[in-house]
Protein backbone atom coordinates (compact mmCIF):
# COMPACT_ATOMS: atom_id res chain seq x y z
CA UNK A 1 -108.43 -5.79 -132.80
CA UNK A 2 -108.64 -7.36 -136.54
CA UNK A 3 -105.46 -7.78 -138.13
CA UNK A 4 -105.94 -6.11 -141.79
CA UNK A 5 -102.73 -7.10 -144.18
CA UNK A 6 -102.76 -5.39 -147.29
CA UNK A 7 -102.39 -7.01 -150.71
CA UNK A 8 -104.17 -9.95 -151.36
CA UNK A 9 -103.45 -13.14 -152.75
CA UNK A 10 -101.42 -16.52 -151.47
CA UNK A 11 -98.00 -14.95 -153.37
CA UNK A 12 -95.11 -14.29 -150.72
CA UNK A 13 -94.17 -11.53 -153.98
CA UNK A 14 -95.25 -9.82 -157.15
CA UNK A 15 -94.25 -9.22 -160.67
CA UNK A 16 -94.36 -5.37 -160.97
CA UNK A 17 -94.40 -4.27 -164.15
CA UNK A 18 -90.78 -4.35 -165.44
CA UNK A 19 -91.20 -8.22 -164.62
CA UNK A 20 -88.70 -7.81 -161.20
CA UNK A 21 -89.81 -9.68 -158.12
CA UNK A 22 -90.63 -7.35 -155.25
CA UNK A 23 -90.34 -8.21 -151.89
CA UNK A 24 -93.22 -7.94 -149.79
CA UNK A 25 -93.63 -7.67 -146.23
CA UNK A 26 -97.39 -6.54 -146.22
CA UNK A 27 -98.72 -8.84 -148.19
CA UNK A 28 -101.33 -11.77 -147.21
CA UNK A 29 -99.09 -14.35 -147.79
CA UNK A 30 -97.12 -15.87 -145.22
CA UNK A 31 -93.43 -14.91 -144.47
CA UNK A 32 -91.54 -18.34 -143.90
CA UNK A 33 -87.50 -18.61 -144.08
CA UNK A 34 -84.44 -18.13 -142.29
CA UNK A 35 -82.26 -16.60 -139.78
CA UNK A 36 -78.99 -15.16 -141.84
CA UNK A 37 -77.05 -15.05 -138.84
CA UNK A 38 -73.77 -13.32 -139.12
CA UNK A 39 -73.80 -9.78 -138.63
CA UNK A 40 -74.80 -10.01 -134.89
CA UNK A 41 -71.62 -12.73 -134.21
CA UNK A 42 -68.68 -12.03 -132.06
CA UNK A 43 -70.74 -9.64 -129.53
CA UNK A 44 -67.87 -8.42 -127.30
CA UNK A 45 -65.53 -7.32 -130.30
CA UNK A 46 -67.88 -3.58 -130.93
CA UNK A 47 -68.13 -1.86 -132.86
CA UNK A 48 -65.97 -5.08 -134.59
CA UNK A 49 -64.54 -5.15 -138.10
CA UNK A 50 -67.04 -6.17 -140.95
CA UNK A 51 -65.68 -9.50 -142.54
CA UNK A 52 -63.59 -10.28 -139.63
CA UNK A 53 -65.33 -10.15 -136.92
CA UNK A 54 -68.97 -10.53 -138.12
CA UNK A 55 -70.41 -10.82 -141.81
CA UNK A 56 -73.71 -10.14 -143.86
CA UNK A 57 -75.15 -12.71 -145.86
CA UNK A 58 -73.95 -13.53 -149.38
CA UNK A 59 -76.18 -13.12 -153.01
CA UNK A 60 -75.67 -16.86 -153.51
CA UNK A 61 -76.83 -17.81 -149.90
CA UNK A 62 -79.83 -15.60 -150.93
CA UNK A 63 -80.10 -17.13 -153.89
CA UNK A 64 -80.05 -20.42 -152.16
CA UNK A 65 -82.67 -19.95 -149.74
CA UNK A 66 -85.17 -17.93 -152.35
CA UNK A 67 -84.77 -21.14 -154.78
CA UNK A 68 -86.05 -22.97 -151.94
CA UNK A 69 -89.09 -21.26 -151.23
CA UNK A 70 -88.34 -19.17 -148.67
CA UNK A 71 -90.35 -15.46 -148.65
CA UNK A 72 -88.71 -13.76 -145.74
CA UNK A 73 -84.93 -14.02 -143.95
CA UNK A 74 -84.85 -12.70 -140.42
CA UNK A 75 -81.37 -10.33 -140.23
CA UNK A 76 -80.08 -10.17 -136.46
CA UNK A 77 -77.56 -7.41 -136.46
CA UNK A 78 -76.21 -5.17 -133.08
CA UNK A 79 -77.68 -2.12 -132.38
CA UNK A 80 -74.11 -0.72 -131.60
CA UNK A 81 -72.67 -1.38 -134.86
CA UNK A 82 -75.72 0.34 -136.45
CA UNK A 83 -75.71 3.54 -134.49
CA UNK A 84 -72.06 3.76 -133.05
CA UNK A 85 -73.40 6.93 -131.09
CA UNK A 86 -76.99 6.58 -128.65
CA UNK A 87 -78.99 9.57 -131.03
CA UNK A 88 -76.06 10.15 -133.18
CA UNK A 89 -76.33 8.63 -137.12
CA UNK A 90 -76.64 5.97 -138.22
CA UNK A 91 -73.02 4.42 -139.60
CA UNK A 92 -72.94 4.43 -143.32
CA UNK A 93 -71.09 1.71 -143.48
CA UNK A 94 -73.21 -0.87 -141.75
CA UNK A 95 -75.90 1.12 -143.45
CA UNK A 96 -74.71 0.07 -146.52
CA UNK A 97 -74.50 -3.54 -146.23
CA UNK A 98 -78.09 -3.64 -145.03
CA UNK A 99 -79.22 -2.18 -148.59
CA UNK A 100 -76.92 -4.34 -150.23
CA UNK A 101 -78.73 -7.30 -148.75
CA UNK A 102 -82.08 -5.71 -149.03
CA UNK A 103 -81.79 -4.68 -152.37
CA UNK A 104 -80.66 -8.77 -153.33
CA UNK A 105 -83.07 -9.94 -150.95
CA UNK A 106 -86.34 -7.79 -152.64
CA UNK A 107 -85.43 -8.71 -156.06
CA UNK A 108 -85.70 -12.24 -155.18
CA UNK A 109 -89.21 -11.45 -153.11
CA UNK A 110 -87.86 -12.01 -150.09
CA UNK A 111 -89.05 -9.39 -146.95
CA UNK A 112 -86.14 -8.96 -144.76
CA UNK A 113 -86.85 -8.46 -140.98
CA UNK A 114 -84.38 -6.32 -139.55
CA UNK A 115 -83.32 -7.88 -136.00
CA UNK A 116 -82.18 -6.07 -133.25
CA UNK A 117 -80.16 -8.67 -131.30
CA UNK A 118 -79.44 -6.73 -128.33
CA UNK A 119 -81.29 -8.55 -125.50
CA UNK A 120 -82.77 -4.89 -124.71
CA UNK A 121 -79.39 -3.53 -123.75
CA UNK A 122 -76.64 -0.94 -125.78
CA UNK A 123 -73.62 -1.62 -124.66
CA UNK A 124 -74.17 -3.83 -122.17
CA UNK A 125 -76.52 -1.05 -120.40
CA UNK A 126 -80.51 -1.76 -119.96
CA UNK A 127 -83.19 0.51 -122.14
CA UNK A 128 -84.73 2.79 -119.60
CA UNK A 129 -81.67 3.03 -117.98
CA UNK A 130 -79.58 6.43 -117.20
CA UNK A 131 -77.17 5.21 -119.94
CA UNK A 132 -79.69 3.96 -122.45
CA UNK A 133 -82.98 6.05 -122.05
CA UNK A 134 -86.10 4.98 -123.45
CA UNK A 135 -86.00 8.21 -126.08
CA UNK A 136 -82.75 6.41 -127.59
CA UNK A 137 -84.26 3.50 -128.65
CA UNK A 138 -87.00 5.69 -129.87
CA UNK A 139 -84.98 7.33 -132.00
CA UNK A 140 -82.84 4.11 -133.01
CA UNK A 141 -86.19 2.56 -134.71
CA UNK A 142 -87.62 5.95 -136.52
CA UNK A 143 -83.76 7.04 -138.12
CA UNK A 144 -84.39 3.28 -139.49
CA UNK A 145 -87.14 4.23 -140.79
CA UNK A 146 -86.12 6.84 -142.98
CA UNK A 147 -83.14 4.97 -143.79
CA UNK A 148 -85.24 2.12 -144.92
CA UNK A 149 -88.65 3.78 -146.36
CA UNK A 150 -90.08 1.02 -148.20
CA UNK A 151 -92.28 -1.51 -145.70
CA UNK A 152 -93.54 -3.47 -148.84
CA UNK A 153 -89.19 -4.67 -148.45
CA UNK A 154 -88.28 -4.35 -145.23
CA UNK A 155 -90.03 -5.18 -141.44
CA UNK A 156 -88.31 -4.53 -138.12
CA UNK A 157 -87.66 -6.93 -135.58
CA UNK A 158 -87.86 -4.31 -132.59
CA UNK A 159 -85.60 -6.54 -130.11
CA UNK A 160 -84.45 -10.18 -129.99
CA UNK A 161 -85.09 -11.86 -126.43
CA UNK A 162 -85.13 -8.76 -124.42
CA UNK A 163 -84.24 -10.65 -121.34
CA UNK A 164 -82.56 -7.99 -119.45
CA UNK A 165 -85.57 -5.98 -119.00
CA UNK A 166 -88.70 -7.60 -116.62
CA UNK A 167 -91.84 -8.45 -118.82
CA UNK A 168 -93.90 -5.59 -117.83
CA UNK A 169 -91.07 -3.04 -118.69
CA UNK A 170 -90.15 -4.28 -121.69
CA UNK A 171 -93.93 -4.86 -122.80
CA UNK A 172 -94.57 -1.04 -121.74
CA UNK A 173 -91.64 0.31 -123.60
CA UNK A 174 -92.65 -2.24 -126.71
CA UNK A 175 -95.77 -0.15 -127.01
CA UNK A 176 -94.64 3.35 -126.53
CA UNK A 177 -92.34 2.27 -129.12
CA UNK A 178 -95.28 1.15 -131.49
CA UNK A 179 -96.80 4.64 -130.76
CA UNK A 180 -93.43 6.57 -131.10
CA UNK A 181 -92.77 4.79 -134.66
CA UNK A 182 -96.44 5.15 -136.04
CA UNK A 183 -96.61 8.89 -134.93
CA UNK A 184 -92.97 9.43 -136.86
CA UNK A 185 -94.57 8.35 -140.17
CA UNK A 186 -93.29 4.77 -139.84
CA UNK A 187 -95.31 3.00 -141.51
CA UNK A 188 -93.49 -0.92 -141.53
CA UNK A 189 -94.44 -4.21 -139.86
CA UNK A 190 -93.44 -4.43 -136.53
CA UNK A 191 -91.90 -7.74 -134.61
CA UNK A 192 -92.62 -7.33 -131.11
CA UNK A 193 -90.98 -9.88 -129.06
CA UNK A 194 -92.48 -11.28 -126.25
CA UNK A 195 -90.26 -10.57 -123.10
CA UNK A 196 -87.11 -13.22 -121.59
CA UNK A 197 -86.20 -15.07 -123.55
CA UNK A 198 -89.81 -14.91 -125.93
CA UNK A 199 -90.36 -18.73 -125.16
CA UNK A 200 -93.64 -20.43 -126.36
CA UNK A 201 -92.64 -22.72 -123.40
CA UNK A 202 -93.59 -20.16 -120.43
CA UNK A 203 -95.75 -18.14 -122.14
CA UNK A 204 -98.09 -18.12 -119.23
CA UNK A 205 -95.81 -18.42 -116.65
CA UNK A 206 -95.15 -15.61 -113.88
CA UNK A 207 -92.06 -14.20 -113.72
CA UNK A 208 -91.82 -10.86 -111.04
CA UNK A 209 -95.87 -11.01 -110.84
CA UNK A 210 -96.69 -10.65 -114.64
CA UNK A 211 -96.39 -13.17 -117.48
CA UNK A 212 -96.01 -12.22 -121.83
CA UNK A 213 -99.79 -13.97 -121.97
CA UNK A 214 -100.79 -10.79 -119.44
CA UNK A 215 -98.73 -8.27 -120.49
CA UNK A 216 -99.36 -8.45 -124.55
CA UNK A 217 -102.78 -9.46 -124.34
CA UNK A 218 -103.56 -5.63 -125.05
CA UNK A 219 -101.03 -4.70 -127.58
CA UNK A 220 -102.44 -2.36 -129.78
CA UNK A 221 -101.09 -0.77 -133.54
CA UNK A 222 -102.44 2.02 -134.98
CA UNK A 223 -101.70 0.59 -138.64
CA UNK A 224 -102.37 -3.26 -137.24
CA UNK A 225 -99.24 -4.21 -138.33
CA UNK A 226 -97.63 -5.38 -135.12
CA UNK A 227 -96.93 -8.94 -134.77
CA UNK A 228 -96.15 -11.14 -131.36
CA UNK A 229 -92.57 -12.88 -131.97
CA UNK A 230 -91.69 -15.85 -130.13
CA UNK A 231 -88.92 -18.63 -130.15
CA UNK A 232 -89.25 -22.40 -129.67
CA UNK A 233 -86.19 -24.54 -129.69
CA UNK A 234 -86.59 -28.20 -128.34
CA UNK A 235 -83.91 -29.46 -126.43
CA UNK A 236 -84.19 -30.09 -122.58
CA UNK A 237 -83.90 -27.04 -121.66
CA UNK A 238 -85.37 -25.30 -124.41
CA UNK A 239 -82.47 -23.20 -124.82
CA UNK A 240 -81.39 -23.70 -128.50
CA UNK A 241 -78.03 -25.57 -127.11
CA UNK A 242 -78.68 -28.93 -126.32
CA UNK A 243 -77.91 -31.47 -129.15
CA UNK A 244 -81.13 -33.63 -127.41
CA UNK A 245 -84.95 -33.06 -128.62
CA UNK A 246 -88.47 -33.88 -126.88
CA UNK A 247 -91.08 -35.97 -128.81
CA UNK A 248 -93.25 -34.28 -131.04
CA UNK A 249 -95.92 -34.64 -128.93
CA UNK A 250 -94.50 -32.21 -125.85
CA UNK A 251 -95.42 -29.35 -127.83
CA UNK A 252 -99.13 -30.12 -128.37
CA UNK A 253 -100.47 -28.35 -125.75
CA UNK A 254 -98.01 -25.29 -125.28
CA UNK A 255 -98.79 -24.26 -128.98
CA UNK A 256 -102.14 -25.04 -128.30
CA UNK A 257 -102.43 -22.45 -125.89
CA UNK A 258 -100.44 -19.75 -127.50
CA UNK A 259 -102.64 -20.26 -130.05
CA UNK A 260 -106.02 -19.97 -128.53
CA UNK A 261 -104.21 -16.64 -126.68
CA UNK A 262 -103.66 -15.00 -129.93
CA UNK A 263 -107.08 -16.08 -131.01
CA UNK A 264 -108.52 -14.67 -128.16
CA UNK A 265 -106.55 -11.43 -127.47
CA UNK A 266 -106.83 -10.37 -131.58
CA UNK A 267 -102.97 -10.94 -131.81
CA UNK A 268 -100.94 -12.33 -134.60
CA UNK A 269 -98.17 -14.73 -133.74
CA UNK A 270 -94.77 -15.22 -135.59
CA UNK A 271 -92.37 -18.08 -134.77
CA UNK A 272 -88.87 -16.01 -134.88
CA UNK A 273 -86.61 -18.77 -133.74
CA UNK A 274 -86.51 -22.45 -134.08
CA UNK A 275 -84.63 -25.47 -134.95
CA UNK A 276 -82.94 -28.85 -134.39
CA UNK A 277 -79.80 -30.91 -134.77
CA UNK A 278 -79.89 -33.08 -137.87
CA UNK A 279 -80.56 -36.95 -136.00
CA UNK A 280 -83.70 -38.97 -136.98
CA UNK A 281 -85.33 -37.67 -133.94
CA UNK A 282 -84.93 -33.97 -133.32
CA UNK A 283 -86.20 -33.98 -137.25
CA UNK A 284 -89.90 -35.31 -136.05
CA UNK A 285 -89.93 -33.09 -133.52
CA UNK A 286 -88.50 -30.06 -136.19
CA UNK A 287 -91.42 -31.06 -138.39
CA UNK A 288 -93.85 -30.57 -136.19
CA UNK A 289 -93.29 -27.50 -134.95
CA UNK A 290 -93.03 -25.98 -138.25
CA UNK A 291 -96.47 -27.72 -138.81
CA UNK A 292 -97.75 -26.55 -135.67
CA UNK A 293 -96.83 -22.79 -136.63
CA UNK A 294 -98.49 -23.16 -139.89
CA UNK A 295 -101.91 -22.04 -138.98
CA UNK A 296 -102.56 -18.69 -140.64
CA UNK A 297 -105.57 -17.51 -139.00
CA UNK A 298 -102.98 -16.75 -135.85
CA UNK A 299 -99.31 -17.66 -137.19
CA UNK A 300 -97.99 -14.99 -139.98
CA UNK A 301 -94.93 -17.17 -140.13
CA UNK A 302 -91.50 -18.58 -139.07
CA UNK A 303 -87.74 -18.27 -139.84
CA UNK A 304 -85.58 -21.33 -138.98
CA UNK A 305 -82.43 -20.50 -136.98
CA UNK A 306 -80.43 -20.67 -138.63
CA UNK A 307 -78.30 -20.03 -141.96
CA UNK A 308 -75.19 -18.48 -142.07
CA UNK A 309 -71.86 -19.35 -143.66
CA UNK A 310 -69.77 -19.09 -140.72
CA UNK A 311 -71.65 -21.74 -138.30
CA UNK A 312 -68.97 -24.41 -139.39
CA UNK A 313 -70.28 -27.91 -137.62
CA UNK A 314 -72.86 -26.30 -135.48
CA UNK A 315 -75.83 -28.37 -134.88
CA UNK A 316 -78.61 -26.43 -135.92
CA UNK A 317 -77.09 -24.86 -139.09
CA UNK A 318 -79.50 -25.51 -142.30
CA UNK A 319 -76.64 -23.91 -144.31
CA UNK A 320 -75.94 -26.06 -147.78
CA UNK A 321 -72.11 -27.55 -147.39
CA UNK A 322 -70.29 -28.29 -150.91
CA UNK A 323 -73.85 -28.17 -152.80
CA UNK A 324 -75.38 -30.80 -150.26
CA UNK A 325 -78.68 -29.63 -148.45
CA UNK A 326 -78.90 -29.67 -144.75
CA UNK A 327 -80.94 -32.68 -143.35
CA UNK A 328 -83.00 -29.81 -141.95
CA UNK A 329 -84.50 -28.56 -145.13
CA UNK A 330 -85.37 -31.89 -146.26
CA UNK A 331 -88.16 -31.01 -143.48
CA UNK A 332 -88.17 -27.39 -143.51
CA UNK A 333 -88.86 -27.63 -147.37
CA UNK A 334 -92.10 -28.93 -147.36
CA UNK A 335 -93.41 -25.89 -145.67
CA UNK A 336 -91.95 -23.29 -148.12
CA UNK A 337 -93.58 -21.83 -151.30
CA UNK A 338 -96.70 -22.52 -149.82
């Protein structure tokens, strides 16, 4: 299947006509940024209080990042918090605060991928489950839609590592979801993350008899507007924790082959999670995965995680402290406004 974006041009925005950058999410240019991790923090405190227990990014922070390059942030945020109720509304307040940022975020031209950071569970419950059916999630994603209308602003991030769900459910349930979305009208791009944990790492490896390189070979997208999301990290285990990275070089081939299985399956790829601690080292390798993610004939993008005020002294945090950069975005800065 070819992969038609609208708009044209190399611009991650436009100037409309009162002279206001406008985000947008559909346009040929590629969507490169952060993760504004916040509003999914402090999981087992739900629904949680807002600015206690979890916290939506800032206009400066926005700001920050824009001034930087960056045409896209990648919002995780819990399903639960959203929709307090499985098919009841939405809750205005959270509601709000996601326009707040996406109104700051579009006048700056930034798209602003709305992240479901559930692991394919409500609740603690699995999707498909007697607790969680299918239809709920369903109906989750299209009353987003009509909260957030405008796809040129805003793209959804369907699930983030939807490891509680085997590969072949979750890859069957990713597509009826495509279908269920595109027949409601929806119209936006759609993240589709590849199943576990959504590692480049194991793309091809079997897990319960099927593998993400098998089972989204074949996604399909009425609009063409899906995209395959995976994560990377580079530490031992490749589990984002480790304050260790691997050479540059041990990612050669992996990326390689995602690559040439995007290539040949028609499939855009976009690189949803990444990043390193701040030593001499892990920077190489943090260089070279952004530069190995750069291809736009199969990559549409990347968002570094992460940003975020409240990380304090974690490792991976590209957040600016007292006006200083992170050594991160030394790296990461080279690759933005591209």
């Amino acid at each position: 299947m070819n992969r038609a974006w609208m708009g044209a041009g190399v611009l991650a925005c436009w100037i409309g006509a009162g002279g206001e950058a406008v985000a947008a999410c559909l346009d040929n240019g590629p969507l490169v940024g952060v993760n504004f991790a916040g509003a999914e923090f402090n999981s087992k405190k739900l629904p949680g209080v807002m600015n206690k227990d979890y916290v939506y990014p800032s206009t400066q922070d926005l700001n920050y990042f824009a001034s930087k390059g960056a045409t896209a942030i990648r919002l995780p945020f819990r399903w639960e918090r959203a929709q307090r109720t499985l098919m009841g509304e939405l809750d205005a307040a959270e509601m709000s605060a996601m326009a707040k940022t996406i109104a700051a975020a579009a006048r700056l031209g930034l798209c602003v991928i709305l992240d479901a950071h559930n692991y394919a569970t409500y609740n603690g419950k699995p999707i498909g489950s007697a607790e969680v059916p299918n239809a709920a999630f369903f109906d989750f994603w299209t009353r987003m839609g009509r909260r957030f209308p405008d796809p040129s602003q805003v793209a959804f991030g369907l699930m983030n590592e939807p490891r509680n769900l085997l590969i072949a459910q979750w890859a069957e349930l990713a597509q009826a979801t495509v279908q269920n979305l595109r027949s409601a009208g929806v119209e936006h791009l759609l993240m589709v993350s590849g199943g576990r944990w959504s590692g480049v790492h194991e793309w091809s490896k079997l897990f319960s008899g099927t593998s993400n390189a098998a089972a989204f070979a074949g996604l399909s997208d009425p609009l063409e507007r899906s995209v395959i999301e995976v994560h990377q990290y580079a530490d031992t285990y490749y589990s984002g924790t480790g304050t260790e990275c691997h050479p540059p070089s041990r990612f050669d081939n992996m990326f390689a082959l995602i690559s040439d299985w995007a290539r040949t399956n028609n499939q855009k790829l976009f690189l949803g999670e990444f990043g390193t601690p701040a030593d001499e080292a892990c920077l190489e390798t943090l260089d070279h995965l952004v530069a190995l993610s750069s291809d736009r004939a199969v990559w549409r993008g990347w968002t570094y995680w992460a940003a975020g005020r409240w990380w304090g002294n974690y490792p991976l945090s590209i957040q600016p402290k007292a006006g200083v950069d992170a050594s991160q975005m030394g790296v990461v800065s080279k690759y933005l406004g591209q």
